[in-house]
PDB file of N, CA and C in Angstrom:
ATOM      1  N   UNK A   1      37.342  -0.197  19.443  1.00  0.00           N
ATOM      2  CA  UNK A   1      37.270   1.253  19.377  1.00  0.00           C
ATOM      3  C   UNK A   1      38.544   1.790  18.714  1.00  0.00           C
ATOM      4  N   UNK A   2      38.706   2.700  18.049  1.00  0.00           N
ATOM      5  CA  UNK A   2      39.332   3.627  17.110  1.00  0.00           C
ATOM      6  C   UNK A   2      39.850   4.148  18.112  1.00  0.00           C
ATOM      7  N   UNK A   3      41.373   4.517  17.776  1.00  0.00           N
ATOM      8  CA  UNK A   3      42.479   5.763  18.593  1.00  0.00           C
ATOM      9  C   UNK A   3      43.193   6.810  17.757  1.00  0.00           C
ATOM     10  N   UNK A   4      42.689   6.815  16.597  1.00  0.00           N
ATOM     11  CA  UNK A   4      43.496   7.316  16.143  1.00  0.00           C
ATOM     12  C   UNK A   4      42.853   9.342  16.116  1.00  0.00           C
ATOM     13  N   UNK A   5      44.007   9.993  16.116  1.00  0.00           N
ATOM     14  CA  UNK A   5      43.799  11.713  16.471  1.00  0.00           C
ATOM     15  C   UNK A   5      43.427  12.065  15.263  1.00  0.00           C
ATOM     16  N   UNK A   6      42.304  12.834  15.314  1.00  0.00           N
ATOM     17  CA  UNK A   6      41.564  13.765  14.369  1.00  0.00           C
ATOM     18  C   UNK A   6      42.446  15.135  14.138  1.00  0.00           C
ATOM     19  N   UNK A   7      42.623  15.969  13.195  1.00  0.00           N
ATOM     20  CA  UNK A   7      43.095  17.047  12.772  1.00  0.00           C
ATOM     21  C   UNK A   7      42.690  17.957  14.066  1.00  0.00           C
ATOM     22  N   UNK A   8      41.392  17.665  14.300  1.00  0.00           N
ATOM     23  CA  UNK A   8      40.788  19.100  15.518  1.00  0.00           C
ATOM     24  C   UNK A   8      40.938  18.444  16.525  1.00  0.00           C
ATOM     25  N   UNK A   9      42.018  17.590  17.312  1.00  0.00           N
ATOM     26  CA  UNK A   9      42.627  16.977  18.382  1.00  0.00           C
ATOM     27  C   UNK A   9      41.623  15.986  19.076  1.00  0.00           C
ATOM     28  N   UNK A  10      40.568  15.709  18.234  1.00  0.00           N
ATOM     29  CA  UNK A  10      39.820  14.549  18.694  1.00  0.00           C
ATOM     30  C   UNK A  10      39.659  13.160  18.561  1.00  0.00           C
ATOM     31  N   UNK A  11      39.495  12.391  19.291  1.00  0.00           N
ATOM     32  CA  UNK A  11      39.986  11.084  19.093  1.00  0.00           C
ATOM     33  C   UNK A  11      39.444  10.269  18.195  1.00  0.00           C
ATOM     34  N   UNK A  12      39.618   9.240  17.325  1.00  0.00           N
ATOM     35  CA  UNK A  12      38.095   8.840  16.584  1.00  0.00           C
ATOM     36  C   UNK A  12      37.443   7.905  17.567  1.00  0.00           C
ATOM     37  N   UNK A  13      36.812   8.228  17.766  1.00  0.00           N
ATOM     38  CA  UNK A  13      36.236   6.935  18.412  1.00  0.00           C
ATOM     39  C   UNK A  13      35.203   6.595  17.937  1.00  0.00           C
ATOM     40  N   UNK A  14      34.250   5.419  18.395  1.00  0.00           N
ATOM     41  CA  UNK A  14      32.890   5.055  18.177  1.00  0.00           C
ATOM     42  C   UNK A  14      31.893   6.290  18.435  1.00  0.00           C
ATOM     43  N   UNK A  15      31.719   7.144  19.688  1.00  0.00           N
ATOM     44  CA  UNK A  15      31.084   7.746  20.114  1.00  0.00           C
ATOM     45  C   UNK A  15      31.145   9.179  19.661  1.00  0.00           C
ATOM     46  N   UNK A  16      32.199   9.874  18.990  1.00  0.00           N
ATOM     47  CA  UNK A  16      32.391  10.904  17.909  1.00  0.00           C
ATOM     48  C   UNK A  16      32.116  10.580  16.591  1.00  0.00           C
ATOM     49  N   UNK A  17      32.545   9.390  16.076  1.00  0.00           N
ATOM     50  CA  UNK A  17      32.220   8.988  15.243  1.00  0.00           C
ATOM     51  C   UNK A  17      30.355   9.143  14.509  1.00  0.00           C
ATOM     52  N   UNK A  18      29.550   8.564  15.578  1.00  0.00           N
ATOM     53  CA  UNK A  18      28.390   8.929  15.430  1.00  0.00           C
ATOM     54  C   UNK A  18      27.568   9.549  16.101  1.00  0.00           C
ATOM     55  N   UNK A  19      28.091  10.526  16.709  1.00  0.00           N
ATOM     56  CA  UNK A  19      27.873  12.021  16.427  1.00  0.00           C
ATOM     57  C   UNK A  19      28.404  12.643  15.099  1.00  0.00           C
ATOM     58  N   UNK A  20      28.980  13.036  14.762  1.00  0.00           N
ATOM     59  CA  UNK A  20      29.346  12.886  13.235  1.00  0.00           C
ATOM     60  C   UNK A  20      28.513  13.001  12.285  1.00  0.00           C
ATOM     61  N   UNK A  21      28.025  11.739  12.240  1.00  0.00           N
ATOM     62  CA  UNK A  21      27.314  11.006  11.628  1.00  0.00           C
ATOM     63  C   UNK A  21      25.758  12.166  11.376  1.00  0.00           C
ATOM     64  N   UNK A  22      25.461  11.837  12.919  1.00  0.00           N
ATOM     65  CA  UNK A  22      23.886  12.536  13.186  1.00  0.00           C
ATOM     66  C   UNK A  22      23.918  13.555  13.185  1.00  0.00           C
ATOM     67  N   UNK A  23      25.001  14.679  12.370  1.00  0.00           N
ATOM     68  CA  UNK A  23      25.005  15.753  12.183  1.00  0.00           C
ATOM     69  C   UNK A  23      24.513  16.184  11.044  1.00  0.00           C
ATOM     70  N   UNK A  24      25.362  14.781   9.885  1.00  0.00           N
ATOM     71  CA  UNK A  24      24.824  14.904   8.561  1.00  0.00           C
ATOM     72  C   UNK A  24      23.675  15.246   8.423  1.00  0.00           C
ATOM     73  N   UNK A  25      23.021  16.404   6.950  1.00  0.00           N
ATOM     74  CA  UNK A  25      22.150  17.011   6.989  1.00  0.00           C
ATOM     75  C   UNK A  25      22.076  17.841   5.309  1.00  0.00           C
ATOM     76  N   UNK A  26      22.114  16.475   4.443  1.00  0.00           N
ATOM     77  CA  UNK A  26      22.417  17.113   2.820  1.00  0.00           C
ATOM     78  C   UNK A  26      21.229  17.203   2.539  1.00  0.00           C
ATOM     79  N   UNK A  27      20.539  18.808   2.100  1.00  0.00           N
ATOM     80  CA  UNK A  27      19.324  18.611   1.061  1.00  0.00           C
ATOM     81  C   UNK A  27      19.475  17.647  -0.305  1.00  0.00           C
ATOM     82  N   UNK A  28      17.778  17.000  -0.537  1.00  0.00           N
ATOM     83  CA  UNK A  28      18.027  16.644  -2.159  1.00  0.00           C
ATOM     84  C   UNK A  28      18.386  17.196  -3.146  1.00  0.00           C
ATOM     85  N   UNK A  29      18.342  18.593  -3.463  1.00  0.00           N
ATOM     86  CA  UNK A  29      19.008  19.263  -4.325  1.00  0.00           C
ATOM     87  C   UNK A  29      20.186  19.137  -4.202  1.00  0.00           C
ATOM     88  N   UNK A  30      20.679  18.960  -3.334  1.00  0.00           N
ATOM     89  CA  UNK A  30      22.229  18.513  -3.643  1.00  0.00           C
ATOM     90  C   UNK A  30      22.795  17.329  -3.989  1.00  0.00           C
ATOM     91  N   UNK A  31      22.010  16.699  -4.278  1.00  0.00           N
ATOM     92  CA  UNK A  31      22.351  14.829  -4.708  1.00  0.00           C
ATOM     93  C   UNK A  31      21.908  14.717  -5.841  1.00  0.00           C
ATOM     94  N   UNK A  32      22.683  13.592  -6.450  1.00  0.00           N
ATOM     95  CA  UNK A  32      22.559  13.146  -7.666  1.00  0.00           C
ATOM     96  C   UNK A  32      21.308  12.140  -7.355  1.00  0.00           C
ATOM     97  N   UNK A  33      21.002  11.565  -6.252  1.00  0.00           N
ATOM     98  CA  UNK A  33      20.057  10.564  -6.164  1.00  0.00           C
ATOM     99  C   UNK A  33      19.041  11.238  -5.787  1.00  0.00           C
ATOM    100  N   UNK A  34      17.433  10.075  -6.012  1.00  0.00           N
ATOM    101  CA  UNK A  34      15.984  11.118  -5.775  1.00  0.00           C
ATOM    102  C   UNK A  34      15.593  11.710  -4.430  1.00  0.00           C
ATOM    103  N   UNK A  35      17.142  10.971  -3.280  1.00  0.00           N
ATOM    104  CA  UNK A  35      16.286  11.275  -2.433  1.00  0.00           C
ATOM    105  C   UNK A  35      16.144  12.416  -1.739  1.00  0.00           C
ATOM    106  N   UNK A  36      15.240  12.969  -0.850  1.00  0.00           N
ATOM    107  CA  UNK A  36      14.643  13.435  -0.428  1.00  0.00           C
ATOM    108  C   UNK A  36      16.145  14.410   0.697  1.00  0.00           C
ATOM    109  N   UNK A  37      16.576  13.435   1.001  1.00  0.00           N
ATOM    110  CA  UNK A  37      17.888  14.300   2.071  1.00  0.00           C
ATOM    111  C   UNK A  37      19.251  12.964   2.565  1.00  0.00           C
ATOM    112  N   UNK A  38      19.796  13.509   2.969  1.00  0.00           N
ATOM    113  CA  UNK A  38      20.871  12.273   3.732  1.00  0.00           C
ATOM    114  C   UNK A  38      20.781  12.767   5.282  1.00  0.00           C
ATOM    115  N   UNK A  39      19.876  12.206   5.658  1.00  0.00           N
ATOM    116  CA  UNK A  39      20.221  12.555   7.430  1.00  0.00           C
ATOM    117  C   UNK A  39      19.753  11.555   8.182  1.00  0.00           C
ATOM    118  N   UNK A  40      20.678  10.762   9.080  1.00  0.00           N
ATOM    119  CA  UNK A  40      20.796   9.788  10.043  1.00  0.00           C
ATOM    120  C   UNK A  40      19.782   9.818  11.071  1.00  0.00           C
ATOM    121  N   UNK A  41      18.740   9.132  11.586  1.00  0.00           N
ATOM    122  CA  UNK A  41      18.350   9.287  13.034  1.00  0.00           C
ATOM    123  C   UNK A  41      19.069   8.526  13.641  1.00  0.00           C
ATOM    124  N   UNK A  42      18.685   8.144  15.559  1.00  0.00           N
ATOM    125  CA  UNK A  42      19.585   7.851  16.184  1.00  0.00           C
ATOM    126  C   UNK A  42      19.634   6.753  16.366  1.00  0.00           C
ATOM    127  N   UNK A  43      18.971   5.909  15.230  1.00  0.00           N
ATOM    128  CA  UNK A  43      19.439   4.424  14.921  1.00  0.00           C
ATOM    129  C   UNK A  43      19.909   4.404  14.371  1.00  0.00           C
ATOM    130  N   UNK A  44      20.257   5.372  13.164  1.00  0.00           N
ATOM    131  CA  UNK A  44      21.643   5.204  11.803  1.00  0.00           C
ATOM    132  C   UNK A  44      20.996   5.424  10.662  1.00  0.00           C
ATOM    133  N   UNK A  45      19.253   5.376  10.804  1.00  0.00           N
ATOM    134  CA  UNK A  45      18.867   5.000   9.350  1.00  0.00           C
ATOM    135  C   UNK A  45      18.837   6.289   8.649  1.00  0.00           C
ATOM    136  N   UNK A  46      19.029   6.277   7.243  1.00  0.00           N
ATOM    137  CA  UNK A  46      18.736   7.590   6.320  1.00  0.00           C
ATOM    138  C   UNK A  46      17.213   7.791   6.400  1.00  0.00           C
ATOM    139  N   UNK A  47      16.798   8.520   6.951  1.00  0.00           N
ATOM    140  CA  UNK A  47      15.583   9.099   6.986  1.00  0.00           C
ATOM    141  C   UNK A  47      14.853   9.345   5.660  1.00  0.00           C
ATOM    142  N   UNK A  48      15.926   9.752   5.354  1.00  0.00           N
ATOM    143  CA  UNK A  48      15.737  10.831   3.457  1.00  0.00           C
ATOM    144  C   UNK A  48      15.754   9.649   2.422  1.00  0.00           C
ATOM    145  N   UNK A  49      16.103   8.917   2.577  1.00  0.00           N
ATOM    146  CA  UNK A  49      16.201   7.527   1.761  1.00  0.00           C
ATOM    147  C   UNK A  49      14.581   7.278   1.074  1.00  0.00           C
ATOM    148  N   UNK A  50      15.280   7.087  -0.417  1.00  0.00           N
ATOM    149  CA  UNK A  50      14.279   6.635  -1.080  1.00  0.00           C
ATOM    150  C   UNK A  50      14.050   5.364  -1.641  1.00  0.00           C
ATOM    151  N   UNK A  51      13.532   4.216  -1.468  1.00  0.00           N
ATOM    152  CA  UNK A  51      13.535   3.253  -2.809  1.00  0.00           C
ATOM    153  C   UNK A  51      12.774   3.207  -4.006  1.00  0.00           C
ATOM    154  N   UNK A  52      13.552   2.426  -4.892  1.00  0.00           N
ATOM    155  CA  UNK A  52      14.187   2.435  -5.869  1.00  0.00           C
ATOM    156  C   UNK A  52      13.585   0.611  -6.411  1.00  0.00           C
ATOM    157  N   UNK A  53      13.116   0.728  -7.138  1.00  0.00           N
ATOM    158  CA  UNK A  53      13.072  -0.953  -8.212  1.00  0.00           C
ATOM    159  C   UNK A  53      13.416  -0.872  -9.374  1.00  0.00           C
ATOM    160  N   UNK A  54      14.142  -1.469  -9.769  1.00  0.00           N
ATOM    161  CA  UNK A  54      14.827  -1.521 -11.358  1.00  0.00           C
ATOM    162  C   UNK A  54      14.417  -2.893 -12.001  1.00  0.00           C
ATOM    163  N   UNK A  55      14.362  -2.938 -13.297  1.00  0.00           N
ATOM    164  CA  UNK A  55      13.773  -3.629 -14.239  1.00  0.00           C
ATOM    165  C   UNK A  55      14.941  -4.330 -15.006  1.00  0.00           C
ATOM    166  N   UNK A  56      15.371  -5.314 -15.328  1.00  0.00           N
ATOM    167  CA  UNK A  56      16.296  -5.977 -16.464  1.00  0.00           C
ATOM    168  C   UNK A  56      15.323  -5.833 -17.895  1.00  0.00           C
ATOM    169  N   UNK A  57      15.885  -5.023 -18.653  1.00  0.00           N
ATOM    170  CA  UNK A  57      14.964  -5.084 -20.291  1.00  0.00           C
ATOM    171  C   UNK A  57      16.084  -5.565 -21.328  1.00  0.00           C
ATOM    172  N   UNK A  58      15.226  -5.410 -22.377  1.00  0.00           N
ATOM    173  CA  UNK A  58      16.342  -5.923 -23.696  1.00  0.00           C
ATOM    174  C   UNK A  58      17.045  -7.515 -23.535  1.00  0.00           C
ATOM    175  N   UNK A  59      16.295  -8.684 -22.926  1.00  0.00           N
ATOM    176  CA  UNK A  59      16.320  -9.936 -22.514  1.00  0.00           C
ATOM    177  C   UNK A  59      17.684  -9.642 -21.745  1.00  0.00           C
ATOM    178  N   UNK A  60      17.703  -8.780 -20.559  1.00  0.00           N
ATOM    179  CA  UNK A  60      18.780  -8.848 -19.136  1.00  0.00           C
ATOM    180  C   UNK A  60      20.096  -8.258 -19.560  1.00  0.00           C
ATOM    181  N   UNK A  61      20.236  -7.356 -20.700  1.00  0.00           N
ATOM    182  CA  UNK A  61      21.275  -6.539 -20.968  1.00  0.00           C
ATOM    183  C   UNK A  61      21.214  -5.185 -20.417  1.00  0.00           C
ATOM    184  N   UNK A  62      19.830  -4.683 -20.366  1.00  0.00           N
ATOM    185  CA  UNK A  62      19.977  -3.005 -19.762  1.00  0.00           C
ATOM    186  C   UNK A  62      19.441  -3.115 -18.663  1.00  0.00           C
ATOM    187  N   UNK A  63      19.246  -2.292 -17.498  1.00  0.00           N
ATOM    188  CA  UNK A  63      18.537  -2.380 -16.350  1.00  0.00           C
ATOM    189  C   UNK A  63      18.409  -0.710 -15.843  1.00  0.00           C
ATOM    190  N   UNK A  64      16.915  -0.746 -15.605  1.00  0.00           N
ATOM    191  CA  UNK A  64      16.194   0.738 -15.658  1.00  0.00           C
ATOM    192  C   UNK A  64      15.394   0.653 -14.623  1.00  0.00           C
ATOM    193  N   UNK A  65      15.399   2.014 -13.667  1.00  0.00           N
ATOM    194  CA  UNK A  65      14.633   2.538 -12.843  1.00  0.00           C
ATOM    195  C   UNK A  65      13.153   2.027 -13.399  1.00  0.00           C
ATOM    196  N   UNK A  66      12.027   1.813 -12.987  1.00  0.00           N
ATOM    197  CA  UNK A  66      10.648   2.060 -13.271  1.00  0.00           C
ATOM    198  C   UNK A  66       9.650   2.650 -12.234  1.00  0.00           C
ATOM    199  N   UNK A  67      10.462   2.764 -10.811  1.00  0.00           N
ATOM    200  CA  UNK A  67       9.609   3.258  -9.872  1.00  0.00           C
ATOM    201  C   UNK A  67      10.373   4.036  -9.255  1.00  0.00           C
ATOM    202  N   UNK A  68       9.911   4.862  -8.268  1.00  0.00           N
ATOM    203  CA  UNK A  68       8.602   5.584  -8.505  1.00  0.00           C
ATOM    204  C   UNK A  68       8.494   6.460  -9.894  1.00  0.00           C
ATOM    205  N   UNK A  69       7.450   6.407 -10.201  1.00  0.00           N
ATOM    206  CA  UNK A  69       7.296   7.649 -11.305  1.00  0.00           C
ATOM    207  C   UNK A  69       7.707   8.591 -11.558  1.00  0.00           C
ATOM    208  N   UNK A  70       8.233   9.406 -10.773  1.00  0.00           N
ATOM    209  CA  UNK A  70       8.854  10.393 -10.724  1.00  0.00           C
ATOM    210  C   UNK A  70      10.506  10.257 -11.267  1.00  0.00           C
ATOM    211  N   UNK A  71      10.917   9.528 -10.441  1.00  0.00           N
ATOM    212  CA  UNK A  71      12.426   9.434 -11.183  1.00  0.00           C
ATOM    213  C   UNK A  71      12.514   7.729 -12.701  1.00  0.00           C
ATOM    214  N   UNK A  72      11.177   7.353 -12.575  1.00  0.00           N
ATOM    215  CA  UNK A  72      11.326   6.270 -13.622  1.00  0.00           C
ATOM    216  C   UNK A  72      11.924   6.801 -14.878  1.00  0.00           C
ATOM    217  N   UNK A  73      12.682   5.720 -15.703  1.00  0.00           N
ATOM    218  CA  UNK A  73      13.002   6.026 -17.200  1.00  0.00           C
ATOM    219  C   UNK A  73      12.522   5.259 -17.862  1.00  0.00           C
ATOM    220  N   UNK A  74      11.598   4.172 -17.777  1.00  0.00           N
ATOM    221  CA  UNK A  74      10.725   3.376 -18.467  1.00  0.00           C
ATOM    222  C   UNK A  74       9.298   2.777 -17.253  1.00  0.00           C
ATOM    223  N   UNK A  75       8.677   2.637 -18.162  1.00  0.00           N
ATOM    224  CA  UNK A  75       7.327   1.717 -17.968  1.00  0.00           C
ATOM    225  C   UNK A  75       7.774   0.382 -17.666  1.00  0.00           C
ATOM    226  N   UNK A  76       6.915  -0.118 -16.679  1.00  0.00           N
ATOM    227  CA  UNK A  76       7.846  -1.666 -16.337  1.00  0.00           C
ATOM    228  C   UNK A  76       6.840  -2.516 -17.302  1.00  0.00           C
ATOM    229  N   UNK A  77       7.620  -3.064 -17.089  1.00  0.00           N
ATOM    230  CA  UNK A  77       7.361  -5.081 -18.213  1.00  0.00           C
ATOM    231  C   UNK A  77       5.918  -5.078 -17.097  1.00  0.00           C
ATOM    232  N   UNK A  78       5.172  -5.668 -18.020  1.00  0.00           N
ATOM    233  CA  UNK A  78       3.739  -6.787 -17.579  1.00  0.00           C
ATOM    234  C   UNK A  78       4.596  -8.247 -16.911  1.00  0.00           C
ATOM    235  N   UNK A  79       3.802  -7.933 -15.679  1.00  0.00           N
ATOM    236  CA  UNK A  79       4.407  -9.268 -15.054  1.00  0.00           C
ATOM    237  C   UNK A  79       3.263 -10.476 -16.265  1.00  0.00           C
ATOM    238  N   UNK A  80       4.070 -12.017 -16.419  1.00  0.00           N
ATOM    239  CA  UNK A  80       3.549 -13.105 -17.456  1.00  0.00           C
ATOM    240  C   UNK A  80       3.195 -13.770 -16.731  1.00  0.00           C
TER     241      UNK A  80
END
């Protein structure tokens, strides 16, 4: 556990710490990424979290979003 004093005289601990945490609450408009929001439930996970598959093109020199559609920048390769 963390001791060290917060500016607003609170301790860090584990248990402020995530509280903290589960406060977070960023709309997607405010992110550079597609997703949806940044907010923790009370297992930790990003709720708002989106995935994401990327493609190696140009024989493994560039590598590009293709899913979901929405944020894709190319059509994926035909699986051979």
């Amino acid at each position: 556990m963390l001791e060290k004093t917060l500016e607003s005289g609170q301790k860090l601990t584990t248990e402020n710490l995530r509280a903290a945490i589960l406060k977070i609450d960023i709309p997607g408009d405010q992110l550079i990424s597609p997703f949806s929001r940044i907010k923790f439930d009370e297992h930790g996970r990003n709720v708002g979290s989106q995935n994401l598959i990327a493609q190696w093109k140009n024989g493994g020199t560039k590598k590009v979003t293709i899913w979901p559609p929405e944020v894709a920048v190319e059509e994926p390769n035909p699986l051979n």
